[in-house]
C-alpha atoms as a PDB file:
ATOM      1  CA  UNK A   1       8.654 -31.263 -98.818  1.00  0.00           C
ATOM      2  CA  UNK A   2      10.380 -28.281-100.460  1.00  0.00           C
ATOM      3  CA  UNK A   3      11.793 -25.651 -97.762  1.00  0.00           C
ATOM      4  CA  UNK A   4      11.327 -22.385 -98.405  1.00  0.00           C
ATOM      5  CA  UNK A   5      14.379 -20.366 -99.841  1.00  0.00           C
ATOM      6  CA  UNK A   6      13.187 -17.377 -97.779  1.00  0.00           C
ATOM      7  CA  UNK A   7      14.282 -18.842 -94.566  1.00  0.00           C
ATOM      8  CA  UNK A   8      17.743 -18.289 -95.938  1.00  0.00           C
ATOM      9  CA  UNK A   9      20.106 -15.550 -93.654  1.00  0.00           C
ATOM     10  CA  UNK A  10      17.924 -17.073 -90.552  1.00  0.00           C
ATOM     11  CA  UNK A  11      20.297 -17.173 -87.811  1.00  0.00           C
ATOM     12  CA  UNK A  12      20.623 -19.388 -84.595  1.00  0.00           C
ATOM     13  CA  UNK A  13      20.792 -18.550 -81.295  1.00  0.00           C
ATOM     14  CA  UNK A  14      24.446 -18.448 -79.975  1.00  0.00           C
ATOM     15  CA  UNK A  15      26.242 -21.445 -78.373  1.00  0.00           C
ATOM     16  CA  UNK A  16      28.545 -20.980 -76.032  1.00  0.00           C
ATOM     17  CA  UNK A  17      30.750 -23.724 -74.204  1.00  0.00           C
ATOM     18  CA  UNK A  18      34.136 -23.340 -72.126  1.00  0.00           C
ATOM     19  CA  UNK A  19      36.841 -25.598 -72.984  1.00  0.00           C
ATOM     20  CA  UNK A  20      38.243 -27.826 -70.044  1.00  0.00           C
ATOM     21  CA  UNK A  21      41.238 -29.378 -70.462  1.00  0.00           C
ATOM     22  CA  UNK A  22      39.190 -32.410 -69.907  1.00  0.00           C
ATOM     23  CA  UNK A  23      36.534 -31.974 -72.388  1.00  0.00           C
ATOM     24  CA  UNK A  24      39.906 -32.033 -75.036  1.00  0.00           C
ATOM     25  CA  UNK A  25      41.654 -34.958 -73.699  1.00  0.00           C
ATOM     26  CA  UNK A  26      38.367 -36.924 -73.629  1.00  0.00           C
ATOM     27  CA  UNK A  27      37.517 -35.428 -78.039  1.00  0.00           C
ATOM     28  CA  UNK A  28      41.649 -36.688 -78.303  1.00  0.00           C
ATOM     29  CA  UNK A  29      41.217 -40.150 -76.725  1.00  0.00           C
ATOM     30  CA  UNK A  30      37.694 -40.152 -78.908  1.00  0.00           C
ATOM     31  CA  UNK A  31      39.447 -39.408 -81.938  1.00  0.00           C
ATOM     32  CA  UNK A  32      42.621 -41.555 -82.127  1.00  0.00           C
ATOM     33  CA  UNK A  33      44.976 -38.188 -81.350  1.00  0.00           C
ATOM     34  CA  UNK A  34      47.933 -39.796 -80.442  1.00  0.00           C
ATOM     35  CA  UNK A  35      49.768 -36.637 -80.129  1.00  0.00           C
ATOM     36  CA  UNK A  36      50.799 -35.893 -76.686  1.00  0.00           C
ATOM     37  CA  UNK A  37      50.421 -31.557 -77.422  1.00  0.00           C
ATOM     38  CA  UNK A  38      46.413 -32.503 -77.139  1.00  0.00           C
ATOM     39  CA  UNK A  39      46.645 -34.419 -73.973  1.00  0.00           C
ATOM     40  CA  UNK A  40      49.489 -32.895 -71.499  1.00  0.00           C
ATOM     41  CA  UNK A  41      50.260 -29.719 -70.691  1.00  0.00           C
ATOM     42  CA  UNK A  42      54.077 -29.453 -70.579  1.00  0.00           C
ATOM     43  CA  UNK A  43      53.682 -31.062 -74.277  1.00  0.00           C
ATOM     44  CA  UNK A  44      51.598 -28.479 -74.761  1.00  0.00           C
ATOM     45  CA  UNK A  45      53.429 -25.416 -73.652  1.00  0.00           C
ATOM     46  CA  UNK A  46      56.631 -27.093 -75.337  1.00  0.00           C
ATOM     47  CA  UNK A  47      55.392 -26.994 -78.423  1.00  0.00           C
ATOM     48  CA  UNK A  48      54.606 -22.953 -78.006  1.00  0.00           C
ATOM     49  CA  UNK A  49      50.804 -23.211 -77.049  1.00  0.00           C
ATOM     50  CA  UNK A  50      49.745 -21.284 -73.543  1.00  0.00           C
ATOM     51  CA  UNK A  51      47.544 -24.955 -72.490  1.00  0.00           C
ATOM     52  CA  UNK A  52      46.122 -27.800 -74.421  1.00  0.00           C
ATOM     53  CA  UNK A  53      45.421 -26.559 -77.944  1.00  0.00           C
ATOM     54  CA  UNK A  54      41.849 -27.109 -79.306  1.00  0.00           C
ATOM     55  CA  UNK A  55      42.358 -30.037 -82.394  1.00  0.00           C
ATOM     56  CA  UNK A  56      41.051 -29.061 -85.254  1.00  0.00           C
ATOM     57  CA  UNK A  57      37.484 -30.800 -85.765  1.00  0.00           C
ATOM     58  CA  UNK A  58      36.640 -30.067 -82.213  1.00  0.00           C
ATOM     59  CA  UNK A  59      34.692 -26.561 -82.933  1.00  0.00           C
ATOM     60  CA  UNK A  60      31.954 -28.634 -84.915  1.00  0.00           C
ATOM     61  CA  UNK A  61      30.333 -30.045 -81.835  1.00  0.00           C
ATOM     62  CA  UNK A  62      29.835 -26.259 -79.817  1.00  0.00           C
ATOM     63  CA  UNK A  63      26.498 -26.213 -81.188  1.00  0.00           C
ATOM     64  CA  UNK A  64      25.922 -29.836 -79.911  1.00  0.00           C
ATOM     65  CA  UNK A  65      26.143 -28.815 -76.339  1.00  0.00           C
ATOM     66  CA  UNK A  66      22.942 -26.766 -77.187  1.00  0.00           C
ATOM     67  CA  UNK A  67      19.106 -28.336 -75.602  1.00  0.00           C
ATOM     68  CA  UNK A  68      17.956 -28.579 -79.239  1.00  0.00           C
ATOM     69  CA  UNK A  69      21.130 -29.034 -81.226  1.00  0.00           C
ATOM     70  CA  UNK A  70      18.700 -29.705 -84.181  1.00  0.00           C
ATOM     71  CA  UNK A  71      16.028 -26.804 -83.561  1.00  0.00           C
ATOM     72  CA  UNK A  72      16.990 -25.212 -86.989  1.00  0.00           C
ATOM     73  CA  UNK A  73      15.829 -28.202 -88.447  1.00  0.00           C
ATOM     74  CA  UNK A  74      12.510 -28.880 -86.332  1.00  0.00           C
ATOM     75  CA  UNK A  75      11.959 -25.006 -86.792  1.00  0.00           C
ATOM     76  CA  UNK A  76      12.051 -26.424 -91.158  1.00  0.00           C
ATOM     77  CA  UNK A  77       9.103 -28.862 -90.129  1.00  0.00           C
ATOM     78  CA  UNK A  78      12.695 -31.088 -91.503  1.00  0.00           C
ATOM     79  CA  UNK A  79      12.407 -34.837 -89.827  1.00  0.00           C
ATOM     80  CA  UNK A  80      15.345 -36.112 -88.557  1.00  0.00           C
ATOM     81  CA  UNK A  81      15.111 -39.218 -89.680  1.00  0.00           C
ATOM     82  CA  UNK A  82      15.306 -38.042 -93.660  1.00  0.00           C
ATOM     83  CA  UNK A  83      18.600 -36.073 -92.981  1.00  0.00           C
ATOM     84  CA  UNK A  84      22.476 -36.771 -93.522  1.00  0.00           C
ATOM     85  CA  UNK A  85      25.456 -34.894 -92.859  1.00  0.00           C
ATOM     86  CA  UNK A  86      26.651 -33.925 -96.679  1.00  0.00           C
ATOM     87  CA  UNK A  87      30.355 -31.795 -96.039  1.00  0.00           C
ATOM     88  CA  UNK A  88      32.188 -29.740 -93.721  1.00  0.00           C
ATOM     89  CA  UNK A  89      34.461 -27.205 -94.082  1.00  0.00           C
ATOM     90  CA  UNK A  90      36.830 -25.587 -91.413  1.00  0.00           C
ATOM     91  CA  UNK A  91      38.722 -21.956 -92.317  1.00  0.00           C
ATOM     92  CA  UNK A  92      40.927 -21.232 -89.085  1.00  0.00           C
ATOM     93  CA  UNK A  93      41.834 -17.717 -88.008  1.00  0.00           C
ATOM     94  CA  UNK A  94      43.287 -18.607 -84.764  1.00  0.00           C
ATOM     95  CA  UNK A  95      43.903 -20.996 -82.392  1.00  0.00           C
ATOM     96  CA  UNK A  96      41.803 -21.880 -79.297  1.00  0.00           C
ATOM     97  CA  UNK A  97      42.944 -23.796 -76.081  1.00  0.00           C
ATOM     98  CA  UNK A  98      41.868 -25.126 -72.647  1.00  0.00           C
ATOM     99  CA  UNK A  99      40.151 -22.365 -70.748  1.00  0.00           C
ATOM    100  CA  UNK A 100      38.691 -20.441 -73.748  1.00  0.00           C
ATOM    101  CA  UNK A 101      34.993 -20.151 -73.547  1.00  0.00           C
ATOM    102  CA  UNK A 102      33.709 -20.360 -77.347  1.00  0.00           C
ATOM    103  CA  UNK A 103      30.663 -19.681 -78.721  1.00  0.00           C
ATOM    104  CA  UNK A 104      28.950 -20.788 -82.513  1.00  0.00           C
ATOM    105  CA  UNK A 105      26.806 -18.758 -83.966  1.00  0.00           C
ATOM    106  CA  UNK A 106      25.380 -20.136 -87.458  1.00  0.00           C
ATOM    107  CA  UNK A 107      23.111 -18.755 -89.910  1.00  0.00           C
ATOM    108  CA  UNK A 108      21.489 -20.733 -93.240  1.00  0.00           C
ATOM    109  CA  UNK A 109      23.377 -19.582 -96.223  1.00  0.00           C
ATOM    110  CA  UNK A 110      21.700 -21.038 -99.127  1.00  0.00           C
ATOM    111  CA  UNK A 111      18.924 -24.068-100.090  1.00  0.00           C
ATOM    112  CA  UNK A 112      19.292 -26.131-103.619  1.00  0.00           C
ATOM    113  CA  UNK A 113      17.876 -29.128-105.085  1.00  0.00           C
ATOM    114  CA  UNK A 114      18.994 -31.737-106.686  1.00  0.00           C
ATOM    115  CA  UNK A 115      17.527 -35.028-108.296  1.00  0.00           C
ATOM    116  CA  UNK A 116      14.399 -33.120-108.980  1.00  0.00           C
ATOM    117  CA  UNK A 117      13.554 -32.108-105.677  1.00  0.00           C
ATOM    118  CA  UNK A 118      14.068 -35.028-104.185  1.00  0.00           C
ATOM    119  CA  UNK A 119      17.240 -33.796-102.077  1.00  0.00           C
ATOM    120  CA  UNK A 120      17.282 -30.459-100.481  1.00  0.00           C
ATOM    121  CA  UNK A 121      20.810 -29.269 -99.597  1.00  0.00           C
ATOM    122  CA  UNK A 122      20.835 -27.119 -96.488  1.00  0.00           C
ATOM    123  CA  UNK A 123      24.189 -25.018 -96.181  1.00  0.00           C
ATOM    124  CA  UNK A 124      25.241 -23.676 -93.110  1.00  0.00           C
ATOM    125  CA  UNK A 125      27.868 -20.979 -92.197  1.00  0.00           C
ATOM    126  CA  UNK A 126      29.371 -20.984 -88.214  1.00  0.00           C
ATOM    127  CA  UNK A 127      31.040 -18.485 -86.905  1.00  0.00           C
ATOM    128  CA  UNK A 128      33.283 -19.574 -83.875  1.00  0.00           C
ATOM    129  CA  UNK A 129      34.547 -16.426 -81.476  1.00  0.00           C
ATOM    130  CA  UNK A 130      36.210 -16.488 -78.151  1.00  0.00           C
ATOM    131  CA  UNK A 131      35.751 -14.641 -75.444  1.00  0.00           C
ATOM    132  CA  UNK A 132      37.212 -11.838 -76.268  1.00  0.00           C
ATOM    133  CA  UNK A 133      35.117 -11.806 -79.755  1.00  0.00           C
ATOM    134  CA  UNK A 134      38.290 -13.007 -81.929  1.00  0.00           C
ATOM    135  CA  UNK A 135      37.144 -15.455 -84.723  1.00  0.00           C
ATOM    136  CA  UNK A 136      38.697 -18.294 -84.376  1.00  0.00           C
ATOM    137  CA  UNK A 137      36.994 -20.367 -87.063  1.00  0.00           C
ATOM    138  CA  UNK A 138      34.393 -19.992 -89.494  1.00  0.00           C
ATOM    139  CA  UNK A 139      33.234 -23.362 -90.277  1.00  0.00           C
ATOM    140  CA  UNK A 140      30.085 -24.133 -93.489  1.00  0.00           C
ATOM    141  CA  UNK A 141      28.117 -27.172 -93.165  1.00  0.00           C
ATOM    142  CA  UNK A 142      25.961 -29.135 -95.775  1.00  0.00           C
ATOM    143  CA  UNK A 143      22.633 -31.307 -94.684  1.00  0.00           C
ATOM    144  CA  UNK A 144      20.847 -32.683 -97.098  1.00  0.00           C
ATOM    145  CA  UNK A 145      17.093 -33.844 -96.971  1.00  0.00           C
ATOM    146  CA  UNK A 146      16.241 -36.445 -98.490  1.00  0.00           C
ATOM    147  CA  UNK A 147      12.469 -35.770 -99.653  1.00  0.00           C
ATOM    148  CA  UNK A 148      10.508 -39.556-100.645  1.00  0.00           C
ATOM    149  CA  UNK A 149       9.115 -39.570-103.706  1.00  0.00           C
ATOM    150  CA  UNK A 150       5.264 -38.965-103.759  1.00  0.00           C
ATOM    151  CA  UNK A 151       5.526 -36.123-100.934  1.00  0.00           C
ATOM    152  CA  UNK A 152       5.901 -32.665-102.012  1.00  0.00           C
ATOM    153  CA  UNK A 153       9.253 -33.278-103.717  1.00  0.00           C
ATOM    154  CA  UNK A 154       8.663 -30.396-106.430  1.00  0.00           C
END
């Protein structure tokens, strides 16, 4: 299957989730953060942050909270089960805490092959804003597709 480059600059529909403390203590216990400044508040505010601070890997699962968070594949005709997670990238631009509400908004950047068609690179940019439209992240994704020999792998 080769996708078709003019999907590129198709954007997704906005994902928004607000962050509970809870919702980051349960990504810190998840994640081995041993730091107490993720998990309790006076830690928190003692180390200059206004509530729990929002660890840094936490922005890439906004769009998972979404009912499809795949639908920019399934709207590809991509099948799931031919797909990895290639790279991510995180470029900060301010920090987020406990009672922001924070919403993802991606849009495909660019398609290439490698292999001779046989893997399709998808590459995503996120933008992450708060509620008061700040960026607080823009974050770019790779997926690649692995195409099986014999299909449409041009």
């Amino acid at each position: 299957m080769s996708l078709d480059r003019a999907v590129i600059g198709r954007q997704s529909a906005p994902v928004s989730l607000l962050v509970s403390r809870s919702r980051l203590r349960n990504f810190a216990k998840a994640t081995g953060q041993l730091d107490p400044v993720y998990t309790d508040v006076d830690a928190a505010k003692q180390a200059g942050h206004r509530d729990l601070p929002v660890p840094p890997t936490f922005l890439f699962g906004i769009e998972l909270e979404a009912p499809n968070p795949f639908a920019f594949l399934d709207d590809l005709g991509v099948d799931l089960r031919t797909v990895l997670h290639g790279e991510q990238q995180f470029d900060y631009h301010r920090m987020a805490h406990a009672g922001d509400e924070l919403t993802a908004t991606s849009r495909l950047t660019d398609i290439y092959v490698k292999k001779g068609g046989l893997l399709e690179f998808l590459v995503r940019e996120t933008t992450v804003t708060n509620q008061d439209g700040a960026t607080v992240a823009v974050m770019r994704g790779v997926t690649v597709v692995q195409n099986r020999p014999g299909k449409d792998a041009s």
